[in-house]
N, C-alpha and C. Protein backbone atom coordinates (compact mmCIF):
# COMPACT_ATOMS: atom_id res chain seq x y z
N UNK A 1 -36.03 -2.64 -5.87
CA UNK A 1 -35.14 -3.36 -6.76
C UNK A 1 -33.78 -2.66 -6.88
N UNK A 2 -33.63 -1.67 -6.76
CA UNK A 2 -32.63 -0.44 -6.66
C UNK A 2 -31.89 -1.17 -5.70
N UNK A 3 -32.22 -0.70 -4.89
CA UNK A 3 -31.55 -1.13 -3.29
C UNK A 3 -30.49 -2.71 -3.28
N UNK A 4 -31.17 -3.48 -3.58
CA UNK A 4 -30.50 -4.98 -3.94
C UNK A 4 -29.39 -5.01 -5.35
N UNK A 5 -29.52 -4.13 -6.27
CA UNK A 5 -28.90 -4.08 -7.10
C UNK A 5 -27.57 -3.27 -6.77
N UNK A 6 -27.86 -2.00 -6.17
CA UNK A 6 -26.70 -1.44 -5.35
C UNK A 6 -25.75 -2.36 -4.88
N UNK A 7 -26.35 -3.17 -3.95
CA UNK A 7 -25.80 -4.01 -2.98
C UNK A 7 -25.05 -4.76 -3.43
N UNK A 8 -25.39 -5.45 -4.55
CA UNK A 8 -24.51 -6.65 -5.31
C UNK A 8 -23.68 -5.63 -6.10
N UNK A 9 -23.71 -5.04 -6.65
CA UNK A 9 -23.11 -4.29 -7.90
C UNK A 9 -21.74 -3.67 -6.44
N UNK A 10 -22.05 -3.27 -5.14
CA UNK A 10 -20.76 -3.10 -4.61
C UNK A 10 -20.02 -4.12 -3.95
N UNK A 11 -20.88 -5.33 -3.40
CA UNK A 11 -19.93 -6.40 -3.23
C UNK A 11 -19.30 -7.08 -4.04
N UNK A 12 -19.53 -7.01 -5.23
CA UNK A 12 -18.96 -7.47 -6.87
C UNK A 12 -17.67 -6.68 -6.73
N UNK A 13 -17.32 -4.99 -6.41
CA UNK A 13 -16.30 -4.27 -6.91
C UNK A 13 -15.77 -4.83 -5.65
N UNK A 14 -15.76 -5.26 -4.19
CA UNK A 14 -15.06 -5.15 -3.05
C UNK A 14 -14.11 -6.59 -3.61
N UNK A 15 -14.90 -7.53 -4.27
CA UNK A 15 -14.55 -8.86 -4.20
C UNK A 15 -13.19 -8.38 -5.29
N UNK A 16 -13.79 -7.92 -6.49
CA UNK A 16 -12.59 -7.60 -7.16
C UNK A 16 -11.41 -6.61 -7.28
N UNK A 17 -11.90 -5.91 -5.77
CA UNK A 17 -10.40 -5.64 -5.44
C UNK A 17 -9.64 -6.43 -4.99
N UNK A 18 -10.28 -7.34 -4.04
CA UNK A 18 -9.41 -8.02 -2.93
C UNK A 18 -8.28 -9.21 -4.83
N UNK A 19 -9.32 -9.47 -5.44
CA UNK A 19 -8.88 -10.54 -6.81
C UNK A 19 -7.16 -9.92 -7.05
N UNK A 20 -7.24 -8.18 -7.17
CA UNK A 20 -6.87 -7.64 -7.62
C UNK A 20 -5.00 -7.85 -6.43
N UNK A 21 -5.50 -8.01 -5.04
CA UNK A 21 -4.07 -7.87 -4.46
C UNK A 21 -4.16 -9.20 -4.10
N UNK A 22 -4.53 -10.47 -4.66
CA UNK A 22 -3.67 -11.20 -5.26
C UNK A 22 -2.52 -11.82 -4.96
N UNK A 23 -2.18 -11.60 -6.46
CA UNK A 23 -1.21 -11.59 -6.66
C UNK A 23 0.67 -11.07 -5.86
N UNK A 24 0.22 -9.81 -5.40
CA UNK A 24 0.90 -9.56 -3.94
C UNK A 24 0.97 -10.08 -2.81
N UNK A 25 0.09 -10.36 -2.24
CA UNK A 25 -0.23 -11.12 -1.40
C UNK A 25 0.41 -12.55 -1.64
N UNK A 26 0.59 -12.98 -2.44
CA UNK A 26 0.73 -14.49 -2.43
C UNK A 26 2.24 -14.78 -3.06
N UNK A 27 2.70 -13.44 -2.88
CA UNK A 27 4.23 -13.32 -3.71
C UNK A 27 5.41 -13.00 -2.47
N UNK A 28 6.65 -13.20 -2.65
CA UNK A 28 7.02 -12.84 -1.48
C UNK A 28 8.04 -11.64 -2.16
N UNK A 29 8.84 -10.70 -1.05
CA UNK A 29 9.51 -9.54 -1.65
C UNK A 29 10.33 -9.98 -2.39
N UNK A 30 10.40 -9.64 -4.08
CA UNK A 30 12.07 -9.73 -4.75
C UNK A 30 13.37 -8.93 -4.56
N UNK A 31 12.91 -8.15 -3.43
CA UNK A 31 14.26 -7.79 -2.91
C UNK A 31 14.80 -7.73 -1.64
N UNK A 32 14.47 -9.73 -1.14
CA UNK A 32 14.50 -9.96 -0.04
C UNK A 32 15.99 -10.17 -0.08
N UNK A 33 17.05 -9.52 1.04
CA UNK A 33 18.46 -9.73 1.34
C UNK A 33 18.84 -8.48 0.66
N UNK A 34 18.06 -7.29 -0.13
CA UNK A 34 18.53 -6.45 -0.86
C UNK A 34 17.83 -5.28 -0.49
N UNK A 35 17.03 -5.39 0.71
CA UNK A 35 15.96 -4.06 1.04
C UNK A 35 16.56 -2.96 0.85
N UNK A 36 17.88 -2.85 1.42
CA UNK A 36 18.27 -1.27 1.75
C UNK A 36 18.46 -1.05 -0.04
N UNK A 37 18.64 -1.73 -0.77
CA UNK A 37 18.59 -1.11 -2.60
C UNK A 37 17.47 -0.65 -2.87
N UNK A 38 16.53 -1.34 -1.98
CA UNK A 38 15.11 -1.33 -3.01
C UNK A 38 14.42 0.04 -2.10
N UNK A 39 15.01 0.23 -1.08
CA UNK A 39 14.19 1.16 -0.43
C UNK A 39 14.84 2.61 -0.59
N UNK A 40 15.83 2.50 -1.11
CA UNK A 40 16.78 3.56 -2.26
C UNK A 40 16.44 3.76 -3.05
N UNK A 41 15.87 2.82 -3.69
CA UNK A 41 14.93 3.08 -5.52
C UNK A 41 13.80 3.74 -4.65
N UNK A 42 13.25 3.19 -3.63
CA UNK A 42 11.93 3.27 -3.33
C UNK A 42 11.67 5.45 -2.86
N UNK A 43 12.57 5.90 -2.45
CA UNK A 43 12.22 7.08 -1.83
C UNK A 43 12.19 8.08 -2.84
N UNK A 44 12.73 7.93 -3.69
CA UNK A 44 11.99 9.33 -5.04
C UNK A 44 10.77 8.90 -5.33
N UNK A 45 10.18 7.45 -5.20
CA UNK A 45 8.62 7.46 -5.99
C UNK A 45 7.59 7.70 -4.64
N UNK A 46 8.13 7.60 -3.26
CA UNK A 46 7.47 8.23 -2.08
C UNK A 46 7.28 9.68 -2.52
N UNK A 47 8.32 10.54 -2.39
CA UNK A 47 8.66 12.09 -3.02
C UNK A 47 7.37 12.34 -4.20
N UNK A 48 7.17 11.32 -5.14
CA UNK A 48 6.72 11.88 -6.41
C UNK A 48 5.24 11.34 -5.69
N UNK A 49 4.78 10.44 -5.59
CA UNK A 49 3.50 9.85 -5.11
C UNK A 49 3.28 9.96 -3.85
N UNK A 50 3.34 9.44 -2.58
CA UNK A 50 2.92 9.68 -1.42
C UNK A 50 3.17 11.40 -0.46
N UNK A 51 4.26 11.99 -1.15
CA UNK A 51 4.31 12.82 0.31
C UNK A 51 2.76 13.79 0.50
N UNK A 52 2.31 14.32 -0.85
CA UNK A 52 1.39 15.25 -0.39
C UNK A 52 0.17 15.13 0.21
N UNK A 53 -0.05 13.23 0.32
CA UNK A 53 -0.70 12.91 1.61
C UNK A 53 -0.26 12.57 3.04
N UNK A 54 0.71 11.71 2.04
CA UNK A 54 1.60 10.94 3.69
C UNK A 54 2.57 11.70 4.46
N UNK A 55 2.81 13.43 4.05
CA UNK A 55 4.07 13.98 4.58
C UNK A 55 5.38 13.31 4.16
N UNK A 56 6.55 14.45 4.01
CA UNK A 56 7.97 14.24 4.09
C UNK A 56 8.08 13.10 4.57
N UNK A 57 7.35 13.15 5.97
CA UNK A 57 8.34 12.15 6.74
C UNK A 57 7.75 10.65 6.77
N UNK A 58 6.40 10.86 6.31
CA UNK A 58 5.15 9.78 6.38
C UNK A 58 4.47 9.39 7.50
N UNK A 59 4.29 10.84 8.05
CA UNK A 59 3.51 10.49 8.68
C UNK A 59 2.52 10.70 8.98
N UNK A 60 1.55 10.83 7.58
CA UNK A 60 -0.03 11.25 8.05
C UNK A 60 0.15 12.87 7.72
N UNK A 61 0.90 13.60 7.58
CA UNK A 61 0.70 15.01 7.90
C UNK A 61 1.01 15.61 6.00
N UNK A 62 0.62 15.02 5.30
CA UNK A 62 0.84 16.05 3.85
C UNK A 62 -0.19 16.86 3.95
N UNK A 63 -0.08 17.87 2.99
CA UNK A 63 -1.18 18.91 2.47
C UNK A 63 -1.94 18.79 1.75
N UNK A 64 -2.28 17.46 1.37
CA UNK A 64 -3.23 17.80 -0.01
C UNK A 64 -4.63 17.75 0.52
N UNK A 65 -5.46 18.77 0.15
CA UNK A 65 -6.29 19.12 0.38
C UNK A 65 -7.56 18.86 -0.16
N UNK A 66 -7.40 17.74 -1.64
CA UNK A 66 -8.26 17.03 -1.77
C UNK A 66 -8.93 15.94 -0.69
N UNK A 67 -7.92 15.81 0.11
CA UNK A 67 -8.46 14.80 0.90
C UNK A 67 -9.73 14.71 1.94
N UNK A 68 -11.10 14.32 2.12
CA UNK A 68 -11.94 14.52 3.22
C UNK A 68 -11.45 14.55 4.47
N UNK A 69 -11.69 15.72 4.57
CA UNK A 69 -11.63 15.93 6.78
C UNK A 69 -11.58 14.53 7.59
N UNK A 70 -12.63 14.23 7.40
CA UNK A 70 -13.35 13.31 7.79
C UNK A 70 -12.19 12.27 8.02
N UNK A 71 -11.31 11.84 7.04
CA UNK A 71 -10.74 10.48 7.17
C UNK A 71 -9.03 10.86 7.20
N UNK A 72 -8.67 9.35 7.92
CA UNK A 72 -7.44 9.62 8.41
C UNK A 72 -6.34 9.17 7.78
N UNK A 73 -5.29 9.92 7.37
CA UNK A 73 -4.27 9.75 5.97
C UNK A 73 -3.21 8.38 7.34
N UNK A 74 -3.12 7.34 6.99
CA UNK A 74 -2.21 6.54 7.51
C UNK A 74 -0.52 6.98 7.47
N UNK A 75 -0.53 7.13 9.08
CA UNK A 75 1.24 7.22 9.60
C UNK A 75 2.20 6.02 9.44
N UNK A 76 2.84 6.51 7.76
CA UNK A 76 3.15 5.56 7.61
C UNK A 76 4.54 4.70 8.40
N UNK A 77 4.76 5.61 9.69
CA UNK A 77 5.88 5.49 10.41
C UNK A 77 5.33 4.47 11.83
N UNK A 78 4.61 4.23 11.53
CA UNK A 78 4.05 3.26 12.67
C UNK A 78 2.94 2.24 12.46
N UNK A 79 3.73 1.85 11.31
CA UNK A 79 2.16 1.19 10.10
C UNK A 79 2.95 -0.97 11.46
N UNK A 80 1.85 -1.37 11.32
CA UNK A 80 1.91 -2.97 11.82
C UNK A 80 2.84 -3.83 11.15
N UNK A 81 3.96 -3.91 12.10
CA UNK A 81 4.72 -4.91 11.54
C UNK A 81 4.05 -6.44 11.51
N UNK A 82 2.74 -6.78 11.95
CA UNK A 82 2.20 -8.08 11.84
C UNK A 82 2.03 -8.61 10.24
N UNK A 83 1.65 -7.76 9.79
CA UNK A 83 1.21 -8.04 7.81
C UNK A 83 2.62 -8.34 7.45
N UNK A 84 2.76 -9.25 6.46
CA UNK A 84 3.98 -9.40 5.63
C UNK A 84 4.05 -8.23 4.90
N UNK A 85 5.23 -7.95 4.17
CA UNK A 85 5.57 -6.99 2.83
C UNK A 85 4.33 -7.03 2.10
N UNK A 86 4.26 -8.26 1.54
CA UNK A 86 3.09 -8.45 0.81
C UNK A 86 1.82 -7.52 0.88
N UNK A 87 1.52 -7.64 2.13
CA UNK A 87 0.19 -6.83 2.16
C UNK A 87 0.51 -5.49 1.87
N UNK A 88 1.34 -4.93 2.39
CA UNK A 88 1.91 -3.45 2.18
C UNK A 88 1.72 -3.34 0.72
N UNK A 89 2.76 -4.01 0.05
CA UNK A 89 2.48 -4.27 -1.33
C UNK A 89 0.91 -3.57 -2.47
N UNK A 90 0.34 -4.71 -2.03
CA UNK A 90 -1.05 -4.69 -2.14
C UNK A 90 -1.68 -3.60 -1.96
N UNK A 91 -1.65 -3.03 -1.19
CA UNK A 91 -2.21 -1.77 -0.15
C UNK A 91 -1.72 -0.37 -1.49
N UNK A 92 -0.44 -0.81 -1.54
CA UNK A 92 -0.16 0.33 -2.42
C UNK A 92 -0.42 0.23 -4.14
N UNK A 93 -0.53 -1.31 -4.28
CA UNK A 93 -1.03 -1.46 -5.81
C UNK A 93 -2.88 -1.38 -6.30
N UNK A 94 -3.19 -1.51 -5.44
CA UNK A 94 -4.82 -1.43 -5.32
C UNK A 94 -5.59 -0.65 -4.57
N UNK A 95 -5.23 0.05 -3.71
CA UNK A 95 -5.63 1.37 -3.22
C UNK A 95 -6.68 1.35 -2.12
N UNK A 96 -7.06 1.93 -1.23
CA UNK A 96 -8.52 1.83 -0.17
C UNK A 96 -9.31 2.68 -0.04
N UNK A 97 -10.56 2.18 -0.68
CA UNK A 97 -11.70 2.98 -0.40
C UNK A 97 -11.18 4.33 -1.25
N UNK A 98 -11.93 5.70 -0.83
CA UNK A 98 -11.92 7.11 -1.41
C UNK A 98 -10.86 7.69 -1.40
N UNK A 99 -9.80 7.04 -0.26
CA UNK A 99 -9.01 8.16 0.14
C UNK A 99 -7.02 7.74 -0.26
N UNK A 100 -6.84 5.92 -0.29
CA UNK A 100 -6.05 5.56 -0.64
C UNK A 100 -5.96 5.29 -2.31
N UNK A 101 -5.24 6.08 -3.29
CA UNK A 101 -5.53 6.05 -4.76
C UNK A 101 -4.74 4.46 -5.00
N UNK A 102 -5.36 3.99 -5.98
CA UNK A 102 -4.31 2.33 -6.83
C UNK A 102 -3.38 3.21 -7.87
N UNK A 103 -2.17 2.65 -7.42
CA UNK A 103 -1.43 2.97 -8.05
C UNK A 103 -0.73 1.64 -9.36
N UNK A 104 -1.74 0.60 -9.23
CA UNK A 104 -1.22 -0.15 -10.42
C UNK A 104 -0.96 0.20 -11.31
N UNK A 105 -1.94 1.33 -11.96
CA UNK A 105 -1.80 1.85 -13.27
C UNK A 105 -0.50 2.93 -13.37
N UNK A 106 -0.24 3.35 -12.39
CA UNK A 106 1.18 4.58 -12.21
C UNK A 106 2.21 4.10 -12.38
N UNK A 107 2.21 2.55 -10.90
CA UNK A 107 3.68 2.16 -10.91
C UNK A 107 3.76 0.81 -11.66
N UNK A 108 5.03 0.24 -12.00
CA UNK A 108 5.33 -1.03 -12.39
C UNK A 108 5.52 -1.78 -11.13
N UNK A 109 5.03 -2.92 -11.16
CA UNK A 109 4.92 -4.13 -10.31
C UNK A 109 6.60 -4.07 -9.30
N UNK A 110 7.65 -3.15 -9.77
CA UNK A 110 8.86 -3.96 -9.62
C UNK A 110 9.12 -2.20 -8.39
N UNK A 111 8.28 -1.28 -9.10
CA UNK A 111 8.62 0.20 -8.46
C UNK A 111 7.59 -0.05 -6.72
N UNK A 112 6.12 -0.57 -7.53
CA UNK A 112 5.33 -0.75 -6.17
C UNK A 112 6.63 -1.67 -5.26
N UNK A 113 6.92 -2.69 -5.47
CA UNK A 113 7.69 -3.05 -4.06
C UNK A 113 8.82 -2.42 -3.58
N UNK A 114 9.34 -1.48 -4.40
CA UNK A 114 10.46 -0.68 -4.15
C UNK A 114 10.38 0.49 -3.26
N UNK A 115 8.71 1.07 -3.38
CA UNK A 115 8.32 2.09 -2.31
C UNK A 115 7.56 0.77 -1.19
N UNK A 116 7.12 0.17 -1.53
CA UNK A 116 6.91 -1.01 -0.20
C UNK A 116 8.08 -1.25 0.89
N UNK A 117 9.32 -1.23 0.10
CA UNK A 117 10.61 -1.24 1.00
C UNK A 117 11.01 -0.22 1.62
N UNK A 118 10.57 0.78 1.21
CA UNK A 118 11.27 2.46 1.21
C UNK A 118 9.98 2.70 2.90
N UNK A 119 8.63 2.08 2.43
CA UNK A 119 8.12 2.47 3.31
C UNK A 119 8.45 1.83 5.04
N UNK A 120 8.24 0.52 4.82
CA UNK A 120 9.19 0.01 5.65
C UNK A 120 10.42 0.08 6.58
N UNK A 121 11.21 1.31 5.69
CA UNK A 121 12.60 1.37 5.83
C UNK A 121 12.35 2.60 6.94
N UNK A 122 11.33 3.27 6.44
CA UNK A 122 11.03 4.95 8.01
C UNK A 122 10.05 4.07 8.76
N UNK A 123 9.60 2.91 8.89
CA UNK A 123 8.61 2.94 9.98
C UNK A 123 9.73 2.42 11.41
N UNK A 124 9.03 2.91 12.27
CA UNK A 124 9.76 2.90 13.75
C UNK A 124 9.02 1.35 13.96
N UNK A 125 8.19 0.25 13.56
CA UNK A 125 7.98 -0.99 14.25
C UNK A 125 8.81 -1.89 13.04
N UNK A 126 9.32 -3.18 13.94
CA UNK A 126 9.62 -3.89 12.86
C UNK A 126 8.87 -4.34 11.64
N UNK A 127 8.78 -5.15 10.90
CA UNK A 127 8.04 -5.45 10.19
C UNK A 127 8.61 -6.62 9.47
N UNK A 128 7.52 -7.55 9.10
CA UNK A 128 7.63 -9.29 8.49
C UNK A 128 8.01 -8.76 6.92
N UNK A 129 9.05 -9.82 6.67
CA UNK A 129 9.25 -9.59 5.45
C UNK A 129 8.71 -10.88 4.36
N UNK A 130 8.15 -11.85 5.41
CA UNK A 130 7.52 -12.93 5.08
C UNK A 130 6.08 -13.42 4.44
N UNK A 131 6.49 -13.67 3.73
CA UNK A 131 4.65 -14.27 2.93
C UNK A 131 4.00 -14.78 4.05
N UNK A 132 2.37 -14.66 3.95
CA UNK A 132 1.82 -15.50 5.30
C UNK A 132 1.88 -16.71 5.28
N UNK A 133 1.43 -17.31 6.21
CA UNK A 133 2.23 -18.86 6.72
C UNK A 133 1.17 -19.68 5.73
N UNK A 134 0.94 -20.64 5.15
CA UNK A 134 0.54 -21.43 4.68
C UNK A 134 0.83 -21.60 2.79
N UNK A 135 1.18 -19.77 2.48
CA UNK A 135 1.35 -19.58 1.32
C UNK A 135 2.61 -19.82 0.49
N UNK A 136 3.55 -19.94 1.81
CA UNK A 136 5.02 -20.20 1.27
C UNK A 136 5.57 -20.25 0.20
């Protein structure tokens, strides 16, 4: 009975993360035509929040040493320009698994897209600044 209860009790939390990015997801950037501002706001809250996983430069190489061996801190300099902003978004307001923290509770809705832009702004692939297609 254990076993089945596990099971539901974690597909219950997976479902309500995904509930959780949302709202991102289905939003498009508010500082579309204005990136290079927002990705200006965006690089002191990289500095304060991401570098001591993601490195200076973001790419995978910080020090923090909480992190398991085992798993791999995302380069954020070569992250898929296929996902809209949005998902990026998301990614950074709700967090993945053990190793990516949610920062909903840290940042305001308006700072998360501001390091969404900032991140964007060092990656070497282009990247969609577009909501996905049907959500317009």
């Amino acid at each position: 009975m254990k076993g089945p209860t596990v099971l539901l009790f974690s597909l219950l939390l997976v479902s309500c993360s995904h509930l959780q990015m949302l709202p991102y997801i289905t939003s498009s950037n508010p500082y579309k035509g204005r990136e290079q501002e927002a990705a200006a706001l965006g690089k002191p809250l990289f500095v304060k929040h991401c570098v001591r996983c993601h490195g200076v430069s973001g790419m995978g190489d910080g020090k923090d040493l909480s992190v398991p061996l085992d798993k791999q801190i995302a380069d954020l300099t070569d992250i898929s320009g296929e996902k809209p902003l949005s998902s990026l978004a998301a990614r950074i307001a709700v967090g993945k698994g053990d190793v990516m923290p949610s920062f909903q509770q840290v940042l305001s809705e308006e700072e998360i897209w501001q390091l969404a832009n900032y991140i964007v702004s060092i990656s070497v692939l282009p990247f969609s600044h577009n909501i996905p297609v049907g959500l317009e």
